[in-house]
Each structure stands twice: as C-alpha cells, then as structure tokens.
N, C-alpha and C. Protein backbone atom coordinates (compact mmCIF):
# COMPACT_ATOMS: atom_id res chain seq x y z
N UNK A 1 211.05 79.84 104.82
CA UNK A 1 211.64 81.09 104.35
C UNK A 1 211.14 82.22 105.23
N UNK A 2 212.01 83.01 105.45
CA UNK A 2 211.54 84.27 106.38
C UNK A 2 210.66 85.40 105.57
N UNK A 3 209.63 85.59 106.48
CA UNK A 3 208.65 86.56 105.69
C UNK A 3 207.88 87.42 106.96
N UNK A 4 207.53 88.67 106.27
CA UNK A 4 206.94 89.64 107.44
C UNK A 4 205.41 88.84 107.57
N UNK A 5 204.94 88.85 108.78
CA UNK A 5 203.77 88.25 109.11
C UNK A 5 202.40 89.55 108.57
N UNK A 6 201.50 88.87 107.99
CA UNK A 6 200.29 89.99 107.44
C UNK A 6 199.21 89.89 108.46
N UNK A 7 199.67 88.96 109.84
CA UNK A 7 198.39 89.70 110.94
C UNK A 7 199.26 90.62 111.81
N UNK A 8 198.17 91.31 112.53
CA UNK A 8 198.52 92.40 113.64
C UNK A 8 199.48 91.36 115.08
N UNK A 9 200.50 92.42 115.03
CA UNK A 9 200.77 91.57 116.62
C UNK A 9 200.86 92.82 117.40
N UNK A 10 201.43 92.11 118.45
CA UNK A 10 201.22 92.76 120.21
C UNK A 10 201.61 94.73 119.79
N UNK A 11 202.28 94.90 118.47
CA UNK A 11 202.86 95.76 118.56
C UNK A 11 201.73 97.04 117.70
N UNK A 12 200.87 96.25 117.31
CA UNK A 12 199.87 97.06 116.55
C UNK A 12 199.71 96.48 115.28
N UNK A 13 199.48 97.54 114.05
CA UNK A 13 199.56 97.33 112.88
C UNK A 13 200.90 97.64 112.58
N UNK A 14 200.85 97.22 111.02
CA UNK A 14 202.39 96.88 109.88
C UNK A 14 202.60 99.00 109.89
N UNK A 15 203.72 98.77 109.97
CA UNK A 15 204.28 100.37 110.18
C UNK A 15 204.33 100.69 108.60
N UNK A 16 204.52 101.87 108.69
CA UNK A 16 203.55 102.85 107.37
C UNK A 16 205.08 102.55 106.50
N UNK A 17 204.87 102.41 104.79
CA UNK A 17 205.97 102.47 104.18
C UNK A 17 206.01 103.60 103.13
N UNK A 18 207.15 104.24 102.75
CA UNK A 18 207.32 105.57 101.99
C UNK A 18 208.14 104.91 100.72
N UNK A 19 208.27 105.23 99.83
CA UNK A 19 208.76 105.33 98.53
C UNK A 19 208.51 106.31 97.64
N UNK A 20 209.34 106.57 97.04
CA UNK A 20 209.32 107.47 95.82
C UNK A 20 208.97 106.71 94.45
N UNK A 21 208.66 107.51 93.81
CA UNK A 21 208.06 107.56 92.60
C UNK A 21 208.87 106.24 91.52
N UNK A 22 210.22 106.65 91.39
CA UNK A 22 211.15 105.95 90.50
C UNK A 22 211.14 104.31 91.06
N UNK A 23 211.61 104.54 92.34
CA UNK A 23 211.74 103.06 93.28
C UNK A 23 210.35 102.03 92.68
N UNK A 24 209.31 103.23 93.26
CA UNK A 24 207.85 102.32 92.71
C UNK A 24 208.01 101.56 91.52
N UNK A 25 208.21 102.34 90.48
CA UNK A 25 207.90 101.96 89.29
C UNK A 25 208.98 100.84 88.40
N UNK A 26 209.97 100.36 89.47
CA UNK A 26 210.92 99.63 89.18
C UNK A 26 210.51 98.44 90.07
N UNK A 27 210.34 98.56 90.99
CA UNK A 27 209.67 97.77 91.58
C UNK A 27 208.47 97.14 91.46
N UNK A 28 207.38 97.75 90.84
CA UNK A 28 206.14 96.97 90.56
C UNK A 28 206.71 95.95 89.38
N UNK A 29 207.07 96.56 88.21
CA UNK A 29 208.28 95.74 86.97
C UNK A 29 208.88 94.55 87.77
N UNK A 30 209.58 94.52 88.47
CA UNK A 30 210.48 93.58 89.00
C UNK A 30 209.32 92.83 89.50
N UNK A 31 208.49 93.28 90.59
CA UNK A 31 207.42 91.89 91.12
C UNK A 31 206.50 91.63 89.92
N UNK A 32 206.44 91.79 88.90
CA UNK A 32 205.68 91.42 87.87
C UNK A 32 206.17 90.37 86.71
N UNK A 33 207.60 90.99 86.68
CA UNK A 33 208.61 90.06 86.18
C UNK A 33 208.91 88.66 86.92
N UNK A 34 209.07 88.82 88.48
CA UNK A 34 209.26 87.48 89.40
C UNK A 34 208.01 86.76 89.44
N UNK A 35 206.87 87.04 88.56
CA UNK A 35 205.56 86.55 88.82
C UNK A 35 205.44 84.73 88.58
N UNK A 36 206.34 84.64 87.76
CA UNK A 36 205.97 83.24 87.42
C UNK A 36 206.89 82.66 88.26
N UNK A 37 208.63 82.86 88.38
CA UNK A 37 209.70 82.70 89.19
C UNK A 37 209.28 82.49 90.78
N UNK A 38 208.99 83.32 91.40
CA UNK A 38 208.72 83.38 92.95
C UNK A 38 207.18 84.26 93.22
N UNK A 39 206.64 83.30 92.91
CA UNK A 39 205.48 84.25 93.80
C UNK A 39 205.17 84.70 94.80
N UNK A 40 205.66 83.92 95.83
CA UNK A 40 205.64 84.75 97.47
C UNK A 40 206.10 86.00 97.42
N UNK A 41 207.51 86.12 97.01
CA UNK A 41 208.09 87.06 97.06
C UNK A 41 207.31 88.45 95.72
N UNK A 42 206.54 88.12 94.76
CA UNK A 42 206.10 88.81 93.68
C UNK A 42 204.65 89.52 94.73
N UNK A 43 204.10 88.79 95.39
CA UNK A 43 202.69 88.97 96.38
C UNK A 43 203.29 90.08 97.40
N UNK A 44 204.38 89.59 98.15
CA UNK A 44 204.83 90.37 99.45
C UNK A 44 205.04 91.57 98.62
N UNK A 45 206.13 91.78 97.77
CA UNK A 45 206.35 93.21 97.31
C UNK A 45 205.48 93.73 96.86
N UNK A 46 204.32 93.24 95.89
CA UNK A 46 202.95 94.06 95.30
C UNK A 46 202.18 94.33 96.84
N UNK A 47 202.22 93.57 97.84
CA UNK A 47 201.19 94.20 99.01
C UNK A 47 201.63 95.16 99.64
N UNK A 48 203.17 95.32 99.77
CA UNK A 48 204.21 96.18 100.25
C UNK A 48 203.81 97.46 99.52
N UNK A 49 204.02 97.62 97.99
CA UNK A 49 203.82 98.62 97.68
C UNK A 49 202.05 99.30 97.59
N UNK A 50 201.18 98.16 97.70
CA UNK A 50 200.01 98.84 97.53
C UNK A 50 199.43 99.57 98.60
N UNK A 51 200.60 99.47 99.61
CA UNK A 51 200.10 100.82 100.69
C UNK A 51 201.16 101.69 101.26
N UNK A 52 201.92 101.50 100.31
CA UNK A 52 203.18 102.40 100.30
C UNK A 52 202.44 103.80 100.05
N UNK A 53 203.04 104.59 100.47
CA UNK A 53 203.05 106.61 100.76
C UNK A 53 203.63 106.44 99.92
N UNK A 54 203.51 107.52 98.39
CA UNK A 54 204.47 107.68 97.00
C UNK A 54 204.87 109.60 97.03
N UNK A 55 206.33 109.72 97.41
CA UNK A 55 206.15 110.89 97.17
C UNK A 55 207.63 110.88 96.34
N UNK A 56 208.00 112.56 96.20
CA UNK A 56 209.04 112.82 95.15
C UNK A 56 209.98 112.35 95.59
N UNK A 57 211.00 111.72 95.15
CA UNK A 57 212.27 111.34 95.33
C UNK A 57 212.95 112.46 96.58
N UNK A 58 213.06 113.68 96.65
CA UNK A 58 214.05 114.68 97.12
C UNK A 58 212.99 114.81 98.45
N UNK A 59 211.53 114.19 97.96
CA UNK A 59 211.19 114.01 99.91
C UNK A 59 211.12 112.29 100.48
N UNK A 60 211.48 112.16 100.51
CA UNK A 60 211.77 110.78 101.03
C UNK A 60 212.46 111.38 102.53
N UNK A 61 212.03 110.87 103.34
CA UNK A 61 212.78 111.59 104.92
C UNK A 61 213.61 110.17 104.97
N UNK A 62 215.19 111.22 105.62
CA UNK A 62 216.40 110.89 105.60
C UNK A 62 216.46 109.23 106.13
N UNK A 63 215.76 109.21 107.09
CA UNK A 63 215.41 107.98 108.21
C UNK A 63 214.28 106.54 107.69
N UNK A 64 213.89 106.95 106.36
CA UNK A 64 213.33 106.26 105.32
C UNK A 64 214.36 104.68 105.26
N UNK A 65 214.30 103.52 105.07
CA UNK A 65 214.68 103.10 104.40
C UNK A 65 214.81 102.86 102.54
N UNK A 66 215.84 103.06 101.98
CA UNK A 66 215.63 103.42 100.23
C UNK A 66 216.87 102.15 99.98
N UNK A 67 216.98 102.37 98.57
CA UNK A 67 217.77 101.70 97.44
C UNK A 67 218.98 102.00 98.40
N UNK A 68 220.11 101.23 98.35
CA UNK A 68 221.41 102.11 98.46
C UNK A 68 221.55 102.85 100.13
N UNK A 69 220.53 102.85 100.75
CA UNK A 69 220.77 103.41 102.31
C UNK A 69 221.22 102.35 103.17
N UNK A 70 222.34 102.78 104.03
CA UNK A 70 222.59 101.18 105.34
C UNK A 70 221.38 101.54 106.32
N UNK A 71 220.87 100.19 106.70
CA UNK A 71 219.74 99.75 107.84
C UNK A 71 220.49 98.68 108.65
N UNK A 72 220.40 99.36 109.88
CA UNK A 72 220.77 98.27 111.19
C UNK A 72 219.30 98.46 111.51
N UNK A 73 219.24 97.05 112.07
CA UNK A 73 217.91 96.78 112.53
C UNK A 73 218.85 95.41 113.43
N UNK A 74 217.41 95.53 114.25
CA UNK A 74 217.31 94.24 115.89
C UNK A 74 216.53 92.90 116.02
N UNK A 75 216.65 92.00 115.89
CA UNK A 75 215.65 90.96 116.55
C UNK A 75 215.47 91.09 118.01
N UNK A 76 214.57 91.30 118.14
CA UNK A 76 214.27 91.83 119.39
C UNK A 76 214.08 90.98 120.78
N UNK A 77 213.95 89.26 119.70
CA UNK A 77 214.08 88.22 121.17
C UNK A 77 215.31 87.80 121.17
N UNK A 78 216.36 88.20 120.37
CA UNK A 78 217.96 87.35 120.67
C UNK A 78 218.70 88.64 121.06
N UNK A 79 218.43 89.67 120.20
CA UNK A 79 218.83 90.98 120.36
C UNK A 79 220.46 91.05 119.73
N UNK A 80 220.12 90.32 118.33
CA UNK A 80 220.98 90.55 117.36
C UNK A 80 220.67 91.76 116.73
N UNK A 81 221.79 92.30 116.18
CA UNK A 81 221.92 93.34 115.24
C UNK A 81 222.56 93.32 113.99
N UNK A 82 221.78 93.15 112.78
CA UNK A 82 222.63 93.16 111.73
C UNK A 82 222.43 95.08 110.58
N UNK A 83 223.41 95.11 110.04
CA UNK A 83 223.43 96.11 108.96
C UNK A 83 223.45 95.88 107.71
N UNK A 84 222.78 95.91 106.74
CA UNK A 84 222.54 95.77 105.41
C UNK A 84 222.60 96.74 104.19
N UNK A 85 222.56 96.73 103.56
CA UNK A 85 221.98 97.74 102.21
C UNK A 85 220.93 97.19 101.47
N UNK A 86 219.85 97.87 101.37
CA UNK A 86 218.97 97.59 100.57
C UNK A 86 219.41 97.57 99.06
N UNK A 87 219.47 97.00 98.13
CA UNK A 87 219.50 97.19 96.71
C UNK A 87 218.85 96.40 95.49
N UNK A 88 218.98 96.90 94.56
CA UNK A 88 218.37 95.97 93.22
C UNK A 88 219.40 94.72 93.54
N UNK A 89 218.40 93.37 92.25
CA UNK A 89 219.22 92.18 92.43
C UNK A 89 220.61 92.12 91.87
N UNK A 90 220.38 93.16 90.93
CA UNK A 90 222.17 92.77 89.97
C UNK A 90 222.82 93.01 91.16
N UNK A 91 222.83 94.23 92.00
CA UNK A 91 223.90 94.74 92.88
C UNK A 91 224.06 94.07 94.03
N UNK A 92 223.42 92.79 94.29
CA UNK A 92 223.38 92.05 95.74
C UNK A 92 223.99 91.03 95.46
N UNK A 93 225.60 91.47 97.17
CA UNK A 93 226.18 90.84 97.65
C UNK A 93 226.57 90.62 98.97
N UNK A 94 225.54 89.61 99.30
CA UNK A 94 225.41 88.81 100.60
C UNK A 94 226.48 89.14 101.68
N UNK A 95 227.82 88.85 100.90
CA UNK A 95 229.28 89.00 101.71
C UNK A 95 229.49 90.17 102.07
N UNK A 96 229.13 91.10 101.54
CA UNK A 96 229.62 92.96 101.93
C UNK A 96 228.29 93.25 102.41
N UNK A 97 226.63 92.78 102.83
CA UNK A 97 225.80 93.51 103.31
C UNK A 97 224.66 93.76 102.08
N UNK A 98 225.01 93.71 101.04
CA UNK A 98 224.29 94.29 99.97
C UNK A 98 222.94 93.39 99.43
N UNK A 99 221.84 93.30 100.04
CA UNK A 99 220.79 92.67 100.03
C UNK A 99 219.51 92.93 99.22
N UNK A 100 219.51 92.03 98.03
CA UNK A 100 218.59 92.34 97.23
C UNK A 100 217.02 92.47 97.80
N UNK A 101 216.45 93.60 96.94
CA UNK A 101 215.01 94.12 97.47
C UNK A 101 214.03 93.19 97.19
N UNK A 102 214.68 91.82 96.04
CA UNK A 102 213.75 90.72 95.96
C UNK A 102 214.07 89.62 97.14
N UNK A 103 214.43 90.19 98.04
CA UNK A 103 214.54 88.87 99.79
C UNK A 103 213.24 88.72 100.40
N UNK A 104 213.27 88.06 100.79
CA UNK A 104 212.02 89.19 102.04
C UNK A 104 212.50 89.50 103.21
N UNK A 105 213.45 89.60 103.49
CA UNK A 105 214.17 90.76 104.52
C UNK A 105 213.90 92.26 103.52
N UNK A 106 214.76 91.74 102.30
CA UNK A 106 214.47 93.13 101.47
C UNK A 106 213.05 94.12 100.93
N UNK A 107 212.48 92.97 100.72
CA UNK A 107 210.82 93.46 100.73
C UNK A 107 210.36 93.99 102.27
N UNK A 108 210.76 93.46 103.14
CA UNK A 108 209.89 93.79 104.49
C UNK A 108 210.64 95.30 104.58
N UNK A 109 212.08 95.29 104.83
CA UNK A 109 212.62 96.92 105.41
C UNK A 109 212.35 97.78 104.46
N UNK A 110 212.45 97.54 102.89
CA UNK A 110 212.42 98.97 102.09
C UNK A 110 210.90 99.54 102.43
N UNK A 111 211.46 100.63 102.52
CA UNK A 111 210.56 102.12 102.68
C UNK A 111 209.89 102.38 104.18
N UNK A 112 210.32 101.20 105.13
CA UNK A 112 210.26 101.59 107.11
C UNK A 112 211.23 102.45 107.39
N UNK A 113 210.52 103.12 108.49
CA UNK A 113 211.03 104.05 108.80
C UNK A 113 211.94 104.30 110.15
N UNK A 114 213.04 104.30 110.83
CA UNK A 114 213.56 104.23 111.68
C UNK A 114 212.89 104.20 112.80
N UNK A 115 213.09 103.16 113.91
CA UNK A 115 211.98 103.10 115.00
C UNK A 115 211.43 102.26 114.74
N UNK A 116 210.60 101.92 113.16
CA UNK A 116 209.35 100.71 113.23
C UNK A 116 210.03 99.17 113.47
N UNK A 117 209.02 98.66 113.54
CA UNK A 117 208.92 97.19 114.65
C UNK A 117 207.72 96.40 113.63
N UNK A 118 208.48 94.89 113.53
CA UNK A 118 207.42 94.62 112.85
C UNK A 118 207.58 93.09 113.02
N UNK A 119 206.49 92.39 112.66
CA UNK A 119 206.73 90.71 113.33
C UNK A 119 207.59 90.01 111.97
N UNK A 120 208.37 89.26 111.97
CA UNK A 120 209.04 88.54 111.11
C UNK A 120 208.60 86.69 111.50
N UNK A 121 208.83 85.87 110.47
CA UNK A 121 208.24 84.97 110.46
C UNK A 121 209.89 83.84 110.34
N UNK A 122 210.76 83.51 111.31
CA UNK A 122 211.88 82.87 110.80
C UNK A 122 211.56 81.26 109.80
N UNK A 123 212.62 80.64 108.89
CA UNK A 123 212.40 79.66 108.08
C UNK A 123 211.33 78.20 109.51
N UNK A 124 212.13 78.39 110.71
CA UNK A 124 211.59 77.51 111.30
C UNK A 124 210.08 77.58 111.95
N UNK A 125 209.51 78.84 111.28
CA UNK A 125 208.24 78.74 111.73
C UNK A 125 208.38 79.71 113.02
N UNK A 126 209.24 80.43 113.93
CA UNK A 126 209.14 81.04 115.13
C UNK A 126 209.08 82.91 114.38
N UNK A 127 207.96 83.29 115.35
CA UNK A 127 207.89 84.56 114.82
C UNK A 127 208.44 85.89 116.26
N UNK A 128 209.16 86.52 115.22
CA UNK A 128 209.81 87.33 116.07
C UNK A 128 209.77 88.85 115.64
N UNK A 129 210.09 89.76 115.92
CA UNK A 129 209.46 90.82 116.15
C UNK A 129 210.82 91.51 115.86
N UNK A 130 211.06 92.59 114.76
CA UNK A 130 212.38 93.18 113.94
C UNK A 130 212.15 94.91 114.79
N UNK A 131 213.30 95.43 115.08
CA UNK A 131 213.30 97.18 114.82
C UNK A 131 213.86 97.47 114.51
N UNK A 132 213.76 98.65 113.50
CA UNK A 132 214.71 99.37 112.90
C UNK A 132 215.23 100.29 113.81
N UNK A 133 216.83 100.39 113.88
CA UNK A 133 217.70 101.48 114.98
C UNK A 133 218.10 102.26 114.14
N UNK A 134 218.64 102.14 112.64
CA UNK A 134 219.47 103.41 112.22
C UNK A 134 218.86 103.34 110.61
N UNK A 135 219.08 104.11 110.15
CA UNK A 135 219.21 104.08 108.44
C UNK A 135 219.63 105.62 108.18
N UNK A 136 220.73 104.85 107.32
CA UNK A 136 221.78 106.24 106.67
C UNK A 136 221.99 106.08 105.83
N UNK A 137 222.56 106.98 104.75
CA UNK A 137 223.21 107.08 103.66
C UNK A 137 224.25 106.29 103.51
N UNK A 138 224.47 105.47 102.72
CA UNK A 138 225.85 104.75 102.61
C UNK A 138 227.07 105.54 102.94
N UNK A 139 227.29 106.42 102.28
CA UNK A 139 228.37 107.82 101.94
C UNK A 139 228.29 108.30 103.63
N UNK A 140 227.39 108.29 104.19
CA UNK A 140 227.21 109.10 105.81
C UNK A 140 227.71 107.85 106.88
N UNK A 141 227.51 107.03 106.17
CA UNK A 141 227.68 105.59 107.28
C UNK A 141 229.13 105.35 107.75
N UNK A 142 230.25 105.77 106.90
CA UNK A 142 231.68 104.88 107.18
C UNK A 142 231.83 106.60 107.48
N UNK A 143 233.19 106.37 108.56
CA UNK A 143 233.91 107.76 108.62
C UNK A 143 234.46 108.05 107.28
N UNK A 144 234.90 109.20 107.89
CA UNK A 144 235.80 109.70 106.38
C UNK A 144 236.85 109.48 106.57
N UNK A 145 237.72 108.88 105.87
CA UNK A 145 238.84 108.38 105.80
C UNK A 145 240.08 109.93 104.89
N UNK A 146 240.92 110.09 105.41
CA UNK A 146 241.99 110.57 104.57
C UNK A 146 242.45 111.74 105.40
C-alpha cells in the first residue's frame, strides 16, 4: 500500500502541514474511529496531525492543501501528473478525482503546501519522491462556463 515514508530523504525533512481548527477536529474523530478498522492509516493521520500548524479556518493560505481544494501534484521519477480533491469518505469518488482523506495519498497531501516534495512509498516497495504544482479552489479550478 502506498504510504509517505517517516525517514528524511535527499530532500530534507517532511514539509510543514497547516490545518484549521474544524478539519482537525474531524479528523482526529475519524482516525480514532478507523482505530480498530485500519490502523496504518489511523497512525499516519494521528502523526500527520500531531505536527500540523492549527490556525483559523479564514487563514489557511490559499496554496494550502484543504477539504474540497483540487491538488495536481508530480511523481517526480516518471513525471506523471495527477489532480485530485481532497475530501471526507462519504464524498469520495475515485472516477471524478474525489479522494478520500482516509487514503494515504489523502493523509500524505492534506494540509502541504504548494511546492512541497515528499518521499512516497509505492505498493511495490519503490520509493519515490511526490511535488505539489498547484492547489486551488474547486470553484477557481474549471473555467467559467456561460
């Protein structure tokens, strides 16, 4: 299963993560709830958030990854690009992008910040190295149509 790696690589340390207040507190619930269900994934998100930056919702900087924002991000040795949405599990659907925050794609991007780089661990054991290129507002992401 793919998971962010917890040693340092070539690139430094794990890049700083931001969240707001509400996100937190839905989120610690949810990895507490998955505790018996998935524990990898209950561990990654409690370590995620225990050095998460907590500030007010209305400061969260734009370039944040959040709930509901599109993230293109890179593998940086194939130099694929995919775009996602971060979201809760009810709202995740695989087929349109919409990727629950209980993944660990979803645990690793929420609350990086555009630019960061971080080692990823693929199912086959090869570790590769993710950057984030964009994160926008859903609503900011598609033209405007009409």
């Amino acid at each position: 299963m793919n998971k962010p790696l917890r040693t340092k690589t070539a690139t430094s340390r794990r890049p700083k993560v931001v969240l707001d207040e509400k996100t937190l507190s839905r989120l610690e619930a949810m990895a507490e709830a998955a505790y018996s269900r998935n524990p990898m994934i209950a561990d990654l998100l409690l370590d995620e958030l225990g050095r998460a930056r907590i500030v007010p919702t209305r400061k969260v900087p734009n370039d944040v990854v959040a709930i509901g924002r599109n993230v293109t991000y890179r593998d940086e040795t194939t130099g694929e690009e995919k775009t996602v949405t971060p979201v809760y599990p009810e709202d995740a659907d695989i087929s349109v992008g919409k990727i629950s925050v209980m993944t660990p794609i979803g645990v690793a991007l929420i609350g990086l910040a555009q630019g960061a780089k971080f080692a990823w661990q693929t199912r086959s054991g090869e570790v590769r190295e993710l950057s984030i290129l964009n994160v926008a507002d859903v609503a900011c992401a598609a033209p405007n149509e009409g």
